[in-house]
Each structure stands twice: as C-alpha cells, then as structure tokens.
Protein backbone atom coordinates (compact mmCIF):
# COMPACT_ATOMS: atom_id res chain seq x y z
CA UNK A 1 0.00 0.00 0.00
CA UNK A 2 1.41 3.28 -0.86
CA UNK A 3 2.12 5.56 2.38
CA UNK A 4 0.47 8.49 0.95
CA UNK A 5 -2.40 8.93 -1.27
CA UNK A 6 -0.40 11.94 -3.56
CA UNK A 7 -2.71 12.87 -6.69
CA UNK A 8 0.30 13.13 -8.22
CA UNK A 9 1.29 9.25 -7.94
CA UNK A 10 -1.81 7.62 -7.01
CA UNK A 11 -4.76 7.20 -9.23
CA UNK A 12 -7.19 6.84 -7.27
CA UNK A 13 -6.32 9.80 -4.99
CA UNK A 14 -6.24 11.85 -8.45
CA UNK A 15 -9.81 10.24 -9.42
CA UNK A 16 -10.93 11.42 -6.16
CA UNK A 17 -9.70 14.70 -6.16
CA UNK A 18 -11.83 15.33 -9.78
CA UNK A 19 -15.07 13.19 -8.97
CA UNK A 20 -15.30 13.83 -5.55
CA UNK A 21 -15.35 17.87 -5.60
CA UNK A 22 -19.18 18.79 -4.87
CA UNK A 23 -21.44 18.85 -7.87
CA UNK A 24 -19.39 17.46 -10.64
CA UNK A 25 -20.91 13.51 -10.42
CA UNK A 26 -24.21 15.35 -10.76
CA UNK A 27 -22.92 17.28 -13.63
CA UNK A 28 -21.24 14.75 -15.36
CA UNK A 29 -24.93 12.73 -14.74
CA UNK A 30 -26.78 15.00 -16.32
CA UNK A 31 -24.86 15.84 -19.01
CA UNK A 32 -24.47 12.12 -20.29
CA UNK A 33 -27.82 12.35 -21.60
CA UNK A 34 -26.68 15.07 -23.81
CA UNK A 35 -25.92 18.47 -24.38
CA UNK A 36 -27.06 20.69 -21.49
CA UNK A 37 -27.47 25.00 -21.91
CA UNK A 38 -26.20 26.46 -18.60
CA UNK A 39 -30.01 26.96 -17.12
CA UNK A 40 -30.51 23.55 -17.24
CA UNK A 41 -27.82 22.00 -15.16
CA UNK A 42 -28.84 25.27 -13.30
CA UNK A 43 -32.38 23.73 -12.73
CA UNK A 44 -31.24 19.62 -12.37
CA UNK A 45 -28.92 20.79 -9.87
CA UNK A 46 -31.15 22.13 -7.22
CA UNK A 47 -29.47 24.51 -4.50
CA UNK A 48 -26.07 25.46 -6.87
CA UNK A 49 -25.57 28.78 -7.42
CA UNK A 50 -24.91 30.40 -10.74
CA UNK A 51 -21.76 31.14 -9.77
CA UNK A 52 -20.39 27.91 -8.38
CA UNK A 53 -21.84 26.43 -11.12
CA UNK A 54 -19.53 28.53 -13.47
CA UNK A 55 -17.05 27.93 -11.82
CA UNK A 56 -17.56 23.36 -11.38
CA UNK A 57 -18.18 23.74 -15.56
CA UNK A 58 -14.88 25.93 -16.16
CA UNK A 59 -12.66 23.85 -13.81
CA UNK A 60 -14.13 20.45 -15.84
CA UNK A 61 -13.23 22.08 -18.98
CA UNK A 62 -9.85 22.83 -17.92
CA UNK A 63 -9.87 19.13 -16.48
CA UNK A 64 -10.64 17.84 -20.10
CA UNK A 65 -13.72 16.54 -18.81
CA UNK A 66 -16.61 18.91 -20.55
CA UNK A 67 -16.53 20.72 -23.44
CA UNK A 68 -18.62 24.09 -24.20
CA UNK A 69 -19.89 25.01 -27.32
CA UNK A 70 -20.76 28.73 -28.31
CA UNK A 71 -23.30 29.52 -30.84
CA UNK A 72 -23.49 32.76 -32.81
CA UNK A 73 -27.51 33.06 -32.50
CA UNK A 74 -29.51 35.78 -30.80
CA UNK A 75 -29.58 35.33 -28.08
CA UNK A 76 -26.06 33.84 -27.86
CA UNK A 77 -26.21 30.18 -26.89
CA UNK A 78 -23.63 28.34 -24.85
CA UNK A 79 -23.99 23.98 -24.39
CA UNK A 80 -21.73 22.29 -22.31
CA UNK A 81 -20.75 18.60 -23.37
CA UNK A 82 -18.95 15.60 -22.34
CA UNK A 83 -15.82 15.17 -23.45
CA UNK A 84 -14.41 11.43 -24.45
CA UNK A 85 -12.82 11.91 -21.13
CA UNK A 86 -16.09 12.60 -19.44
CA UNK A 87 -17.70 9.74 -21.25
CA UNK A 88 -15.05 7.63 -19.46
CA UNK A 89 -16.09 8.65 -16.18
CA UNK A 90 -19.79 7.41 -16.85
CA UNK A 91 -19.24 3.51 -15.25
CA UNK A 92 -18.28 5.36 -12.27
CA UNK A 93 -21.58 7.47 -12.29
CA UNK A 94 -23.38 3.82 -13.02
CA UNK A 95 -21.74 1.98 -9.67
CA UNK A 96 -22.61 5.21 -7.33
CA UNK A 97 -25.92 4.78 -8.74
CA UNK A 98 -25.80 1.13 -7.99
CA UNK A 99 -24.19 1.46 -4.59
CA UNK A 100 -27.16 3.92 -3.54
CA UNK A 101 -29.79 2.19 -4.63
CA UNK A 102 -28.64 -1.07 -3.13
CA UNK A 103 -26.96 0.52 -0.06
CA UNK A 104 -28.74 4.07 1.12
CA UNK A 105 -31.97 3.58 0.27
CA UNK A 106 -32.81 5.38 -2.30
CA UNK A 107 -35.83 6.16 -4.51
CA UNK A 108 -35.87 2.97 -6.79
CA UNK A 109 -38.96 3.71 -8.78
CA UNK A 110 -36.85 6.41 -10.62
CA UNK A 111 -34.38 3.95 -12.33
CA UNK A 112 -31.85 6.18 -14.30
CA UNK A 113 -30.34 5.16 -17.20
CA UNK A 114 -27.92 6.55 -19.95
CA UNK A 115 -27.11 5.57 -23.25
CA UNK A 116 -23.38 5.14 -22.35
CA UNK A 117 -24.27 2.48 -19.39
CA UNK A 118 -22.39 -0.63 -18.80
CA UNK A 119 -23.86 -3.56 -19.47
C-alpha cells in the first residue's frame, strides 16, 4: 500500500480529487444524456448557485472533462458537453448509482439510465 495517497502518484487519490469535488458527479450525470445549456444544469442541480456552477463547468473544462460550445444566434447560446474523457467517467456514475440504490436507500422507482451504461 502506498504511504500516501499523492494525486500526483496515485490514481485513485487523483480520481478522487476530480469526482469527488461537490457537484461534478451530478454534472457529469446530467450531461451524459446530452448536451445541457447552462439553465438547465442550473435547474437539475437544485441549490447550486450560478456562480459555483460557473465555476464546477470551467474547472471540468480545464480538467478535459466537458466541453462548451458557443453559438453565434440571438440570443447567444452556450452547451456544455462531455468530453471522451467525461464519457469515461460514466461507469463510475453507473456503480454510485448502484451502490445507492442497493446501499442508502434510495428512490428505486426512478431507475436512471444513460445511453453510455455498462452492461
């Protein structure tokens, strides 16, 4: 066992660090069933501020994890994506899901499912 989870040397501990900050297994969540405009991880998220959320989505771009999309319409329109790097993060999202349903309890009449799911 290593003596010190470093995200520098350990993977996990650098998994951690990026899936473990508030909001961003949420994000990543919602956004795997698509592209997502700013007011509607603003809505699925449900006590997030606009400005922490601006902040979670500009730190996972710089992580390589989402990707944002400007449009030249009027009104300008912004969508935020997963990257192939977020996509890779989706089995994760799948066993949390698992692991709460099967472990805390939770709601299973709303069975959530993505296109990207495990088998």
């Amino acid at each position: 066992m290593l003596p010190v989870h470093d995200p520098h040397t350990c993977a996990v501990a650098a998994s951690a660090e990026i899936i473990g900050a508030k909001w961003t297994a949420l994000l990543v969540h919602d956004l795997s069933e698509g592209p997502r405009r700013f007011s509607e991880l603003e809505r699925s998220c449900h006590g997030i501020s606009p400005r922490t959320l601006a902040e979670r989505l500009r730190l996972l771009e710089q992580d390589g994890i989402v990707i944002r999309h400007s449009y030249a319409e009027s009104p300008p329109r912004v969508e935020y994506e997963l990257t192939e790097k977020g996509v890779a993060m989706l089995p994760i999202i799948d066993a949390m899901r698992a692991f709460g349903h099967s472990w805390l309890d939770c709601d299973h009449t709303h069975v959530h499912t993505h296109a990207h799911s495990a088998a």
